[in-house]
C-alpha atoms as a PDB file:
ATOM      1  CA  UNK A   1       2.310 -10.500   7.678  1.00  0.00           C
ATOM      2  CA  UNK A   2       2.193  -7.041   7.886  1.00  0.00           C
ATOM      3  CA  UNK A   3       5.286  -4.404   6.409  1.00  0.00           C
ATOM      4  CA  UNK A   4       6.206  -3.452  10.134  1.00  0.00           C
ATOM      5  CA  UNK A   5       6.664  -7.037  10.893  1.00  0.00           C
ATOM      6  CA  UNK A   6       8.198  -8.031   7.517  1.00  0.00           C
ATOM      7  CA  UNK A   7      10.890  -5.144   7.568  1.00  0.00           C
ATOM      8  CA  UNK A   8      11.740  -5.979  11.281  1.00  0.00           C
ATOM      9  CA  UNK A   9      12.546  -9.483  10.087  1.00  0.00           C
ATOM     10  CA  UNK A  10      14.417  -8.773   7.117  1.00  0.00           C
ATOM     11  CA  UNK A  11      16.521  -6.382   9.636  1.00  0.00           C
ATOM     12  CA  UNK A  12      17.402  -8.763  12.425  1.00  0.00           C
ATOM     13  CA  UNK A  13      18.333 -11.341   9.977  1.00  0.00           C
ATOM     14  CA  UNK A  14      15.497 -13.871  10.499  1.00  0.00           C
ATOM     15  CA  UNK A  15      14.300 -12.762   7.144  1.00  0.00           C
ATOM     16  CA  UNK A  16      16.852 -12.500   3.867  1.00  0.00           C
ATOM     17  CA  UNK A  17      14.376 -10.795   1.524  1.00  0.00           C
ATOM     18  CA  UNK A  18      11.014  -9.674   1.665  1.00  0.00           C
ATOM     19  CA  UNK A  19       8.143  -8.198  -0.078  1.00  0.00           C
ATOM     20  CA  UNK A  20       6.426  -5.166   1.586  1.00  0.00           C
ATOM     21  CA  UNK A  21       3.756  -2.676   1.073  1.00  0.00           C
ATOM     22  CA  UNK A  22       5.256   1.079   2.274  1.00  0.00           C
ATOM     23  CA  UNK A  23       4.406   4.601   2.163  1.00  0.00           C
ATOM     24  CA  UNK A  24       7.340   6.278   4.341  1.00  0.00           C
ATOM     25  CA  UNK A  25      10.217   6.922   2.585  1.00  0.00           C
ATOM     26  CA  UNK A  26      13.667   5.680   4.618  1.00  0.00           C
ATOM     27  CA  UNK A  27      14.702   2.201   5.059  1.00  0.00           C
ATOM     28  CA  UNK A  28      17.902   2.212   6.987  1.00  0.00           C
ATOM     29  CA  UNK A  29      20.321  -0.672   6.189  1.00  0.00           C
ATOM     30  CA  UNK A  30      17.839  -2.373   4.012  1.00  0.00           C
ATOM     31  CA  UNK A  31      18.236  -2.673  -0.049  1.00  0.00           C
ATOM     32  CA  UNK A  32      15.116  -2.804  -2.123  1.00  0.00           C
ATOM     33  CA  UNK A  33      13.751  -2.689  -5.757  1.00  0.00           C
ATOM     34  CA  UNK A  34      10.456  -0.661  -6.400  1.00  0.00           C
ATOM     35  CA  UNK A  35       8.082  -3.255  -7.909  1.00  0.00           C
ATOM     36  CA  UNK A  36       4.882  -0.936  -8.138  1.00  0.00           C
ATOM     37  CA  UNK A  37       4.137   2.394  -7.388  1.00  0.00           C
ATOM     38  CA  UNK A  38       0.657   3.618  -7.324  1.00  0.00           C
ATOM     39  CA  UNK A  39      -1.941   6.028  -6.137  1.00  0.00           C
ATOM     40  CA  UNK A  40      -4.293   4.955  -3.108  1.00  0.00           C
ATOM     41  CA  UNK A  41      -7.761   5.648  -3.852  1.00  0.00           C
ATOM     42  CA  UNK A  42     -11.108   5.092  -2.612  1.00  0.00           C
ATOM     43  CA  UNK A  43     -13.843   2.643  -3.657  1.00  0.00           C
ATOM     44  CA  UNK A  44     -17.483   2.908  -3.036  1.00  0.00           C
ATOM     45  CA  UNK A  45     -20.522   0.430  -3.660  1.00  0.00           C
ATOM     46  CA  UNK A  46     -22.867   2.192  -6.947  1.00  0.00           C
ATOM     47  CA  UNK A  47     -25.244   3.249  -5.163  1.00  0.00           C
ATOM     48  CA  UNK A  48     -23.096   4.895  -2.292  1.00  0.00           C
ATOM     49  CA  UNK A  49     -23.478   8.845  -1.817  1.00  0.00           C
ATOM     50  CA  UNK A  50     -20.171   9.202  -3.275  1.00  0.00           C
ATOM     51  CA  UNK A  51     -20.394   7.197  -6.328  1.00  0.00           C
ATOM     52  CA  UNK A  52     -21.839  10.227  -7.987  1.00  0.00           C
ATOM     53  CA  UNK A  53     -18.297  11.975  -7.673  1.00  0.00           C
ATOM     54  CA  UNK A  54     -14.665  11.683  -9.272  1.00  0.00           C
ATOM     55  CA  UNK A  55     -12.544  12.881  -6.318  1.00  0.00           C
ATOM     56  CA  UNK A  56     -12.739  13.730  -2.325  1.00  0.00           C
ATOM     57  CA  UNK A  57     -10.301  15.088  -0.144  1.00  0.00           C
ATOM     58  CA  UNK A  58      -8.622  13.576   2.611  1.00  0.00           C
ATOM     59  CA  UNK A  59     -11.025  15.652   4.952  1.00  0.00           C
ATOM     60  CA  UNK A  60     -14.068  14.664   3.255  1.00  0.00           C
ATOM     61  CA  UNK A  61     -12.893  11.158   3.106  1.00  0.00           C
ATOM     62  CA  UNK A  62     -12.178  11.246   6.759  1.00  0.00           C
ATOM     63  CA  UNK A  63     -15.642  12.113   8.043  1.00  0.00           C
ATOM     64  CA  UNK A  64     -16.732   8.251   6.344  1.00  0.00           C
ATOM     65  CA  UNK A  65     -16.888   5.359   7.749  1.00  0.00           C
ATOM     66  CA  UNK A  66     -13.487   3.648   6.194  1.00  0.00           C
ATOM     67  CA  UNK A  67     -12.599  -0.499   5.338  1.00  0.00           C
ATOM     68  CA  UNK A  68      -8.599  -0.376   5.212  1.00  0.00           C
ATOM     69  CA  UNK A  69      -6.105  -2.441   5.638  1.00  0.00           C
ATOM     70  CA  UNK A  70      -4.548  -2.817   9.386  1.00  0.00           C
ATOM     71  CA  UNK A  71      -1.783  -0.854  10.801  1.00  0.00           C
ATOM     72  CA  UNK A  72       1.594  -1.794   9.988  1.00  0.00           C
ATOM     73  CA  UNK A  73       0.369  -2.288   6.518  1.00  0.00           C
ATOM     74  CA  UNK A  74       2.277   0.386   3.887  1.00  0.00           C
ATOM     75  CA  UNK A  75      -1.371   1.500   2.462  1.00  0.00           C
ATOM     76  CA  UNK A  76      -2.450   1.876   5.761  1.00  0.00           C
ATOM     77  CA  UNK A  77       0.361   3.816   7.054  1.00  0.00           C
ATOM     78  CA  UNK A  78       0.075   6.199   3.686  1.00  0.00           C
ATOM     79  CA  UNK A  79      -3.875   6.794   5.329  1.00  0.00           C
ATOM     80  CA  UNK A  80      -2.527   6.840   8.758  1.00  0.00           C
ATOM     81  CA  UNK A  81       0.761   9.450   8.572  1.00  0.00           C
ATOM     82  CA  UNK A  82      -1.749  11.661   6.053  1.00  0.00           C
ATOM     83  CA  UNK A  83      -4.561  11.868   8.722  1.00  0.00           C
ATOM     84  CA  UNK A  84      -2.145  12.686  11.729  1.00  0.00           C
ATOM     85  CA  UNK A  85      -0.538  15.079   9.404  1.00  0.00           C
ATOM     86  CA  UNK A  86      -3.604  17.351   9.236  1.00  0.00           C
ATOM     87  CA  UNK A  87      -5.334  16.777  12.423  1.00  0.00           C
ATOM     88  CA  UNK A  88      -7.649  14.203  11.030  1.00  0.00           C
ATOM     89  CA  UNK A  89      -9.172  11.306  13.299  1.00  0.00           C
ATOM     90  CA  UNK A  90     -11.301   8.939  10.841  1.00  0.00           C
ATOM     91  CA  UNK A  91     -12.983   6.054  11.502  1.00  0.00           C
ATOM     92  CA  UNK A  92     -11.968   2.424  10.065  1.00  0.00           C
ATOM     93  CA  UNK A  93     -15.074   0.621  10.427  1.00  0.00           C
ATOM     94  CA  UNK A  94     -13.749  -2.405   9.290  1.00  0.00           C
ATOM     95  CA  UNK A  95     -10.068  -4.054   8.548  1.00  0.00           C
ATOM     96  CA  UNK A  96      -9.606  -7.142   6.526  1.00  0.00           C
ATOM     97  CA  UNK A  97      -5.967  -8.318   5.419  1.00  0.00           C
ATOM     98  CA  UNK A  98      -6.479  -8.776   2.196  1.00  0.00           C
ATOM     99  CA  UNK A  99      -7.507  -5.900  -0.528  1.00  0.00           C
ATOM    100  CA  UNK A 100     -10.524  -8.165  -2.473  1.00  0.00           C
ATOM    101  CA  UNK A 101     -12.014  -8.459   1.271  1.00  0.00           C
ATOM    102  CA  UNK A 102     -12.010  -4.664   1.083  1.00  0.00           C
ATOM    103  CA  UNK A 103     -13.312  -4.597  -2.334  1.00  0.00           C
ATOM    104  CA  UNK A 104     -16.047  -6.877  -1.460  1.00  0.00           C
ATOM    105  CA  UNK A 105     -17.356  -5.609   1.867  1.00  0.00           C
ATOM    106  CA  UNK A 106     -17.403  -2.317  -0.122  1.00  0.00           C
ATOM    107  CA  UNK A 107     -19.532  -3.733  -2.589  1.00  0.00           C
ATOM    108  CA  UNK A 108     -21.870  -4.888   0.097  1.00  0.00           C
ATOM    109  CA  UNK A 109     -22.547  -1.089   1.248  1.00  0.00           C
ATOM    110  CA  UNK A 110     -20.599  -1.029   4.399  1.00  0.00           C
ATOM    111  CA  UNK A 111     -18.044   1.979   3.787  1.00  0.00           C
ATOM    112  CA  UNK A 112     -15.445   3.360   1.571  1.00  0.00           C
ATOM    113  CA  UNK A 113     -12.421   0.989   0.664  1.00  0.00           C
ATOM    114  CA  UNK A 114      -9.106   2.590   0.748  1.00  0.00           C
ATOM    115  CA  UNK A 115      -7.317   0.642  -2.082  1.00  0.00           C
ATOM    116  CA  UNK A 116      -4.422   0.887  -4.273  1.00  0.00           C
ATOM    117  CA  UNK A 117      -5.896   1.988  -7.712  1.00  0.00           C
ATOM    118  CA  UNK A 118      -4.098  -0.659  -9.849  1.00  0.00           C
ATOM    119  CA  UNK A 119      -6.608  -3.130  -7.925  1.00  0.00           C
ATOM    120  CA  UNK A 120      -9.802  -0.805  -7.188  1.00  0.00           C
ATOM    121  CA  UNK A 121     -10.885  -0.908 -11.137  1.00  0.00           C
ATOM    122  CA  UNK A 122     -13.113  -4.054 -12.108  1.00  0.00           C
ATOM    123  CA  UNK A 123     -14.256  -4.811  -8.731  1.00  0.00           C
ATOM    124  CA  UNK A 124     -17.709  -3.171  -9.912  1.00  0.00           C
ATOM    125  CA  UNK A 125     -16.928  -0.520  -7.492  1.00  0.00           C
ATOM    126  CA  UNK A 126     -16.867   2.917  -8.197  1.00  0.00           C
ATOM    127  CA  UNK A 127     -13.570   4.556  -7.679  1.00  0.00           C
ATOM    128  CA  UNK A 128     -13.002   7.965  -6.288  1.00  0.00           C
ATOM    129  CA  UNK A 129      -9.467   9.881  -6.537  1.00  0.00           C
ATOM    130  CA  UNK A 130      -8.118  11.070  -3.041  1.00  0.00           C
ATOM    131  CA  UNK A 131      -6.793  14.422  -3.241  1.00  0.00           C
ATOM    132  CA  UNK A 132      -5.233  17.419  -0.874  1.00  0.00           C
ATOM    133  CA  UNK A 133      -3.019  15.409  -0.629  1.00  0.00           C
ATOM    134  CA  UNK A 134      -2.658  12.222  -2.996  1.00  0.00           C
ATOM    135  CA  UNK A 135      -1.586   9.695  -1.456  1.00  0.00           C
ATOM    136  CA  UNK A 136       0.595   7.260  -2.703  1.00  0.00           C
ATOM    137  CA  UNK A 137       1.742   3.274  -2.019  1.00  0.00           C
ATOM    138  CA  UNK A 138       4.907   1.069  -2.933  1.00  0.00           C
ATOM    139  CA  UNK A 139       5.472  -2.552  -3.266  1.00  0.00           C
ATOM    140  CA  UNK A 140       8.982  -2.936  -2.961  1.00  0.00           C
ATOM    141  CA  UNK A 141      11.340  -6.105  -2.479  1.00  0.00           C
ATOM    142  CA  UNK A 142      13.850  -5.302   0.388  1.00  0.00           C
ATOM    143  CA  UNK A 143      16.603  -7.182   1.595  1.00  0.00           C
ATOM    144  CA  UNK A 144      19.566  -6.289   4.214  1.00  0.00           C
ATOM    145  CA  UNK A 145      22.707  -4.241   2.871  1.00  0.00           C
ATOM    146  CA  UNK A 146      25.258  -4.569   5.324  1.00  0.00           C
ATOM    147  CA  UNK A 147      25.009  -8.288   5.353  1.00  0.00           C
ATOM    148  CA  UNK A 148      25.358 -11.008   3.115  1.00  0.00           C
ATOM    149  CA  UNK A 149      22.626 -12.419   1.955  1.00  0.00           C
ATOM    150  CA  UNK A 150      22.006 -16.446   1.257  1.00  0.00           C
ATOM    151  CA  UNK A 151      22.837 -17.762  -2.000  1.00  0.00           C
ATOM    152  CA  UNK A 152      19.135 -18.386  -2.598  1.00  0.00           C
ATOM    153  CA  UNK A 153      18.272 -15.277  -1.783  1.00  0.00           C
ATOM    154  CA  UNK A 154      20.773 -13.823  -4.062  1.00  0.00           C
ATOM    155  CA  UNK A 155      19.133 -15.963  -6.893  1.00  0.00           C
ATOM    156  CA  UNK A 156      15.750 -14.695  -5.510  1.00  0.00           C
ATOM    157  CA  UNK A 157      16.419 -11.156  -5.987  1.00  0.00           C
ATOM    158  CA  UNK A 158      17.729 -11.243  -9.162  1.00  0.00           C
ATOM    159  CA  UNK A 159      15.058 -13.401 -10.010  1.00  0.00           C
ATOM    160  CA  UNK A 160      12.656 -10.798  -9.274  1.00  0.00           C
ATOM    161  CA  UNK A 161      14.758  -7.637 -10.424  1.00  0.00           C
ATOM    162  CA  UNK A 162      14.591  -9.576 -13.889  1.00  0.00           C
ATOM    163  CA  UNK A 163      10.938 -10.462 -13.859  1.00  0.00           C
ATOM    164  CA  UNK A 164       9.885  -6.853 -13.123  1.00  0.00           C
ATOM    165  CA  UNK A 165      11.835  -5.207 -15.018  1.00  0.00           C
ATOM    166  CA  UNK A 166      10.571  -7.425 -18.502  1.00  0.00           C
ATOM    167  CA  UNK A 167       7.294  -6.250 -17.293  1.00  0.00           C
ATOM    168  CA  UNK A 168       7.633  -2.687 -16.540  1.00  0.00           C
ATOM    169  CA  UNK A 169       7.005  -3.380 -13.074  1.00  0.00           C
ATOM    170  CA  UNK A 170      10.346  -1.955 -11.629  1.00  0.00           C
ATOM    171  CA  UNK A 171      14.071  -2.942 -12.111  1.00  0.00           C
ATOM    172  CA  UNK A 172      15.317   0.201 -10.285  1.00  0.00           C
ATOM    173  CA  UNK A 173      16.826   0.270  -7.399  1.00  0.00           C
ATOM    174  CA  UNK A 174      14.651   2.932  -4.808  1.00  0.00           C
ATOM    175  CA  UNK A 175      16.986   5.101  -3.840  1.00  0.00           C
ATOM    176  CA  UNK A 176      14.566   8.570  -3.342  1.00  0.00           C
ATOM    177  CA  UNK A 177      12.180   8.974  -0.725  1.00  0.00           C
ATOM    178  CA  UNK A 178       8.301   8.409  -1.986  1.00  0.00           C
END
């Protein structure tokens, strides 16, 4: 589902613990453990105008035709809260749920992808920094912090504190904004 949905869950208590994508920074009455943090780039097919360049500002960016994730989505909210920030109005030409959809229709010629950039390399697209401003995306694993949370969930989280922390993927608490 998306974040929106996910966090809204986790916060009236038909959730315990969830795993969300998010760009904004507060979470009120939630607790959550940073699994990834990563830049959010752009992807374009080879032969694509902009395959021929290393980085594009959000301006630039805006004035193509975009394949992103929906709304409610955390990458899509980084794209979303960065456009309204400076005026910007793009156009999302396509929306799939599911970041290898993006990747692929990419691929196929039909617009820029708006990906994390732990996932854009390899997908033999051609990846293109966003800058003025960077924008950046979180996976984090939130739960609720005023109430108790089941015992399995309990095991859950420290389940998954443990497992990202041997790989490097996490193990701190997010306390700062992003």
């Amino acid at each position: 589902d998306t974040s929106d949905r996910l966090v809204a869950g986790v916060g009236d208590g038909s959730l315990d613990v969830a795993l969300i994508g998010r760009s904004r920074p507060a979470l009120e009455r939630l607790e959550r453990q940073v699994v990834i943090d990563d830049a959010i780039v752009a992807a374009v097919a080879r032969g694509h105008p902009l395959a021929g360049t290393t980085s594009i500002t959000l301006a630039a960016l805006a004035e193509q035709a975009l394949i992103s994730l929906p709304r409610g989505t955390g990458l899509r909210s980084a794209l979303d809260d960065a456009c309204a920030a400076t005026g910007l109005h793009p156009t999302i030409a396509f929306e799939a749920g599911d970041p290898r959809i993006l990747a692929e229709l990419a691929r196929r010629g039909l617009g820029v992808a708006i990906l994390p950039a732990s996932t854009a390399g390899g997908q033999g697209l051609h990846v293109v920094n966003i800058t003025r401003p960077r924008l950046r995306g979180r996976i984090e694993l939130v739960w609720r912090a005023e109430r108790p949370v089941s015992p399995a969930a309990r095991a859950l989280i420290e389940s998954a504190r443990d497992f990202f922390a041997q790989r490097g993927l996490g193990g701190q608490p997010a306390s700062a904004p992003a």
